[in-house]
C-alpha atoms as a PDB file:
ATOM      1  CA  UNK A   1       0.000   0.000   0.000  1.00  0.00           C
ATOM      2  CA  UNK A   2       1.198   3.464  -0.386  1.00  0.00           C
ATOM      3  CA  UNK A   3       2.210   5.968   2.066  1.00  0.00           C
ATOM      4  CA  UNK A   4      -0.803   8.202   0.658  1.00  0.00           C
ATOM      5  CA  UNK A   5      -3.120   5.535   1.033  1.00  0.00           C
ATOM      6  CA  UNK A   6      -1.984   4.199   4.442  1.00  0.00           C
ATOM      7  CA  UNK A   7      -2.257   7.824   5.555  1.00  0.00           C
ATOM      8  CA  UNK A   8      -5.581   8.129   5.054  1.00  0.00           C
ATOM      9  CA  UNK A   9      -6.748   4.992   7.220  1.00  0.00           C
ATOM     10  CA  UNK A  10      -5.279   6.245   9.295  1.00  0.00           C
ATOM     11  CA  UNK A  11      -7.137   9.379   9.345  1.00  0.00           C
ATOM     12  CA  UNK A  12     -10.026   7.218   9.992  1.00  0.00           C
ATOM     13  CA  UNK A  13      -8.798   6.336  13.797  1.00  0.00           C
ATOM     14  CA  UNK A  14      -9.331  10.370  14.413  1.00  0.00           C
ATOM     15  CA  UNK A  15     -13.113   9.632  13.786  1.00  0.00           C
ATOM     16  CA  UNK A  16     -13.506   6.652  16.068  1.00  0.00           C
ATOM     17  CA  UNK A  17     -11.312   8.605  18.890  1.00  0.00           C
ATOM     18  CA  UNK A  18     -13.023  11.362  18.822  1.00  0.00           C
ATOM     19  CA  UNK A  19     -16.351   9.453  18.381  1.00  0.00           C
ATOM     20  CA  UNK A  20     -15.351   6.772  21.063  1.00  0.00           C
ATOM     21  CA  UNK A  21     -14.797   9.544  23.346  1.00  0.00           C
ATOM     22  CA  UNK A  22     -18.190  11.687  23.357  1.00  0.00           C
ATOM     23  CA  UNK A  23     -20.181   9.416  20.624  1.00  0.00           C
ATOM     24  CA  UNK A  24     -22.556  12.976  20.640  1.00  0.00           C
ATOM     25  CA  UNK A  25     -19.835  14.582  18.147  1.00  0.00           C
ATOM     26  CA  UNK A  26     -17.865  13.439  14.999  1.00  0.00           C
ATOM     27  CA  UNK A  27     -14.586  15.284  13.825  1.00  0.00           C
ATOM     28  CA  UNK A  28     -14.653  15.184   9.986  1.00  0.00           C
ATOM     29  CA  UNK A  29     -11.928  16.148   7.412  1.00  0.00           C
ATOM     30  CA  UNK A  30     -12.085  19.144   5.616  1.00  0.00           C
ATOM     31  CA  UNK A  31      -8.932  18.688   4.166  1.00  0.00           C
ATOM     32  CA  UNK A  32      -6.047  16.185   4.880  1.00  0.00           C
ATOM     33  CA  UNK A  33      -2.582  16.007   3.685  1.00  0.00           C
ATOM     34  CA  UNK A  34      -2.981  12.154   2.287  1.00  0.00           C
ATOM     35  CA  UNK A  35      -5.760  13.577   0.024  1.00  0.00           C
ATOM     36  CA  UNK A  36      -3.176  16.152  -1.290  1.00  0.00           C
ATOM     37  CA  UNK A  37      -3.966  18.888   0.441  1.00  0.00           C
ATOM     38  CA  UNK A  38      -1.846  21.763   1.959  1.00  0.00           C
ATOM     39  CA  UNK A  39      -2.915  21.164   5.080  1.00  0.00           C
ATOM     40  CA  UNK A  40      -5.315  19.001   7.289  1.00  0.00           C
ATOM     41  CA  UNK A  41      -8.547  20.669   8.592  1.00  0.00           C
ATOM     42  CA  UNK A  42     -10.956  19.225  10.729  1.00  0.00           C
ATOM     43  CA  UNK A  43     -14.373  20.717  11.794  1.00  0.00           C
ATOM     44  CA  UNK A  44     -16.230  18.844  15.188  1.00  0.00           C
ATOM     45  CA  UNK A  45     -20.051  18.359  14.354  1.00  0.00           C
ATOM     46  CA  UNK A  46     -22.633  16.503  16.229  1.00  0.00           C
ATOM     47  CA  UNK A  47     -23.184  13.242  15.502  1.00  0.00           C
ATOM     48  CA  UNK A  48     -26.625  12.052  13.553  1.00  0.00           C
ATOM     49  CA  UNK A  49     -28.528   8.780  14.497  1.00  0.00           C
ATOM     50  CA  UNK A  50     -27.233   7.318  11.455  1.00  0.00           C
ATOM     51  CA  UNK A  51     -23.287   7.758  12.302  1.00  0.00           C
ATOM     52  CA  UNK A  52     -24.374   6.544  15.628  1.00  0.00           C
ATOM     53  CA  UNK A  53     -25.690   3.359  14.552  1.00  0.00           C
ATOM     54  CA  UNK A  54     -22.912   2.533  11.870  1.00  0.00           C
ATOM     55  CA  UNK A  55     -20.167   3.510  14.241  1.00  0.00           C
ATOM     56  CA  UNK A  56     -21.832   0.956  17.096  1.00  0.00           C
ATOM     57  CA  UNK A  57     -21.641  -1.453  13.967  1.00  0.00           C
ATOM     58  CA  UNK A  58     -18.968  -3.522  13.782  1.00  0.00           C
ATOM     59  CA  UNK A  59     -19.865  -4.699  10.795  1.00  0.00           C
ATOM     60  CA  UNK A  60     -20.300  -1.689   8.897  1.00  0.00           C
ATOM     61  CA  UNK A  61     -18.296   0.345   6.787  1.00  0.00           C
ATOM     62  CA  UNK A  62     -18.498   3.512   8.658  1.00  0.00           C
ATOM     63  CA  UNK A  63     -16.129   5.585   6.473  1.00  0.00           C
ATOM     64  CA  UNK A  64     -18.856   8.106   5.140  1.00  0.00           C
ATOM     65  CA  UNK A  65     -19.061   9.800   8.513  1.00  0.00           C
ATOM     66  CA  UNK A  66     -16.251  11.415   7.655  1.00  0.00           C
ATOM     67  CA  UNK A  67     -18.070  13.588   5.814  1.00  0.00           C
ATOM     68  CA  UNK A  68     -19.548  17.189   6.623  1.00  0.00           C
END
């Protein structure tokens, strides 16, 4: 895998921190250096019942709640 690629899972263990910690809020990606980008920019948002219920998933592919 590439560093770009492996960069960017591992972006996804900032969601399921952040999530883990107050499952109310989600920190998304704006813009992330993996992706390209300049710089990395998050935003914190609250969560929606849907993120909620794939991110208590295990089975689910939760990667779209990185998403604004």
């Amino acid at each position: 895998m590439d560093k770009s690629k492996l960069g960017r899972l591992y972006c996804y263990v900032d969601i399921a921190k952040y999530m883990a910690f107050n499952l109310n809020y989600k920190m998304v990606h704006l813009n992330s250096l993996p992706e390209g980008d300049e710089y990395c920019e998050f935003r914190i948002l609250p969560t929606t019942d849907e993120d909620t219920k794939d991110f208590d998933d295990n089975n689910k592919d939760w990667r779209h709640i990185d998403r604004p």
